[in-house]
Every structure is written in structure tokens, then in C-alpha cells.
Protein backbone atom coordinates (compact mmCIF):
# COMPACT_ATOMS: atom_id res chain seq x y z
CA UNK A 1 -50.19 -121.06 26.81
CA UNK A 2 -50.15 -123.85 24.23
CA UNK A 3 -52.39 -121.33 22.05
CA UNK A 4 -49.57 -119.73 21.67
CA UNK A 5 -47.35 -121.88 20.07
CA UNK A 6 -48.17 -121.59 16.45
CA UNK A 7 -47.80 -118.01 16.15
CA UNK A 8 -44.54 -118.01 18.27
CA UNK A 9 -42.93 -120.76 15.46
CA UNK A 10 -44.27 -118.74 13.00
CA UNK A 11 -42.29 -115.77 14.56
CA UNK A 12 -38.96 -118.03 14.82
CA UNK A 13 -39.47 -119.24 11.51
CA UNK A 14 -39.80 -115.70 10.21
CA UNK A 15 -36.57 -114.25 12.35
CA UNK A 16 -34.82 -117.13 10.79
CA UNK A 17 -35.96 -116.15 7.78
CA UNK A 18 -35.06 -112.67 8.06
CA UNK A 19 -31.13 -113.99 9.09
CA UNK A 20 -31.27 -115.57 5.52
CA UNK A 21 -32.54 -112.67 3.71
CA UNK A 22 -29.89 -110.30 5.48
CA UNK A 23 -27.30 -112.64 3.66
CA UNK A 24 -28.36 -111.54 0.25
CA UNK A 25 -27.76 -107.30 1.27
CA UNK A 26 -23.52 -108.87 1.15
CA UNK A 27 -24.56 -108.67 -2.77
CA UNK A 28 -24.88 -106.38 -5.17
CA UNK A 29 -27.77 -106.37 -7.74
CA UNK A 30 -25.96 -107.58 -10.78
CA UNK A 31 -24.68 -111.07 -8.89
CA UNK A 32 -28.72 -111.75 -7.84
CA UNK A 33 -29.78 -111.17 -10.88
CA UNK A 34 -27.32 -113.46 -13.16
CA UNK A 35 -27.16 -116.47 -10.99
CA UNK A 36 -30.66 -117.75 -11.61
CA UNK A 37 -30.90 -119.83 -8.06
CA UNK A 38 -30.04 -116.92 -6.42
CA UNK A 39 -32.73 -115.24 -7.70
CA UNK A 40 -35.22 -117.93 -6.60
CA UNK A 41 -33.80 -118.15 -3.03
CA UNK A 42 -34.28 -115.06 -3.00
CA UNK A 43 -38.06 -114.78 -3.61
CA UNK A 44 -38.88 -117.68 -1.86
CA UNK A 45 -37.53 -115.71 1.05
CA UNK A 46 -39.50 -113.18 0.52
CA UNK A 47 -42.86 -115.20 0.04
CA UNK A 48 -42.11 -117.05 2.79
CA UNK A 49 -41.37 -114.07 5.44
CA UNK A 50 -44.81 -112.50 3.84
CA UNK A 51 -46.63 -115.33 4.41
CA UNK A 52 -45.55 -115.46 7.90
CA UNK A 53 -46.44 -112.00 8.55
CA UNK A 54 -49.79 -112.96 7.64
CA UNK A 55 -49.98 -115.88 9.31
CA UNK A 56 -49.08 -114.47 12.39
CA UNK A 57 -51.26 -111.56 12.46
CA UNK A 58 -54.26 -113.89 11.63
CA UNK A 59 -53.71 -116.08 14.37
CA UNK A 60 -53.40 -113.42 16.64
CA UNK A 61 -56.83 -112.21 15.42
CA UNK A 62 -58.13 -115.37 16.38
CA UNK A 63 -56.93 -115.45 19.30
CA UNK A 64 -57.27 -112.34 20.70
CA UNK A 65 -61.19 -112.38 19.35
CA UNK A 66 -60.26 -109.18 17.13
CA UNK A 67 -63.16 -109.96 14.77
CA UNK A 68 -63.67 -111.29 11.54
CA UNK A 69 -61.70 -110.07 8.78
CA UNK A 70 -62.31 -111.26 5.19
CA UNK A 71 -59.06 -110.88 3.09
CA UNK A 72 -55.33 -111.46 4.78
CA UNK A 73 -55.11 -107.57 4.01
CA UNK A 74 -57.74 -107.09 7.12
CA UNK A 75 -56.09 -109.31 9.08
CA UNK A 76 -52.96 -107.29 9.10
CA UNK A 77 -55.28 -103.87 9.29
CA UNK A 78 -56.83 -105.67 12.75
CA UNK A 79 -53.26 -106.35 14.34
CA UNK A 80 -51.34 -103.63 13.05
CA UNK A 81 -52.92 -100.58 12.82
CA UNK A 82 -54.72 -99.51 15.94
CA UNK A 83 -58.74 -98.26 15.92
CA UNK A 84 -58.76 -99.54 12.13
CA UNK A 85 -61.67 -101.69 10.83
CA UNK A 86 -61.74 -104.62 8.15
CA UNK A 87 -62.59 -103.08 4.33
């Protein structure tokens, strides 16, 4: 199962990610928004946890021989959402 590995630290990365991001919901709006490395921790966080989605989903894709989508956007369509086809 060592084909499995990058996805599955992908996913780890991404849950730690997501333990990070839950931090920020302890403040309001107003405190993000004024402390300026807040605000980049912030969307790095996000970036990052998107990019994992995608990466994830495209490696599955791979994997699983679920064909051959063009954009990251297809990729996600292919694992995601069931009977769908690449655009």
C-alpha cells in the first residue's frame, strides 16, 4: 500500500491544517482583520487546505485510473461527484 502514502500525508497534513484554522473561529472579524499576520496566517491556511483538497483528489484519480481530467476543477468533479464527467 505504499501508493497510498502521499495522499494519506496529504490528508494528515490537511486535518492538521483544519485544527489550525478552527483556532481562528475563537476570533471575531475585527481582531483578523487589524493584526496584519493574522490575516496572512490566515490565508495561507486556507491556500494550503485547498491545495490539499486538490492534491488529494488528483492522486486518487491516478490511482484509482478515474481518467484524465484537464484542470484541478475535473479532478475534484472525478472524485467527488459521482457519474460526473471532466468539462
Amino acid at each position: 500500500m505504499a501508493h497510498l502514502e502521499p495522499p494519506l500525508s496529504r490528508l494528515k497534513e490537511g486535518e492538521t491544517n483544519l485544527v489550525e484554522l478552527e483556532r481562528f473561529t475563537r476570533l471575531s472579524f475585527e481582531e483578523v482583520r487589524r493584526d496584519r499576520r493574522l490575516t496572512w496566517a490566515l490565508r495561507y491556511g486556507l491556500l494550503e487546505s485547498i491545495q490539499n483538497v486538490i492534491d488529494v483528489a488528483c492522486a486518487v484519480v491516478s490511482q484509482r485510473n478515474l481518467g484524465y481530467p484537464k484542470s484541478y476543477a475535473a479532478c475534484l468533479r472525478l472524485k467527488l461527484v459521482p457519474n460526473s464527467q471532466p468539462r
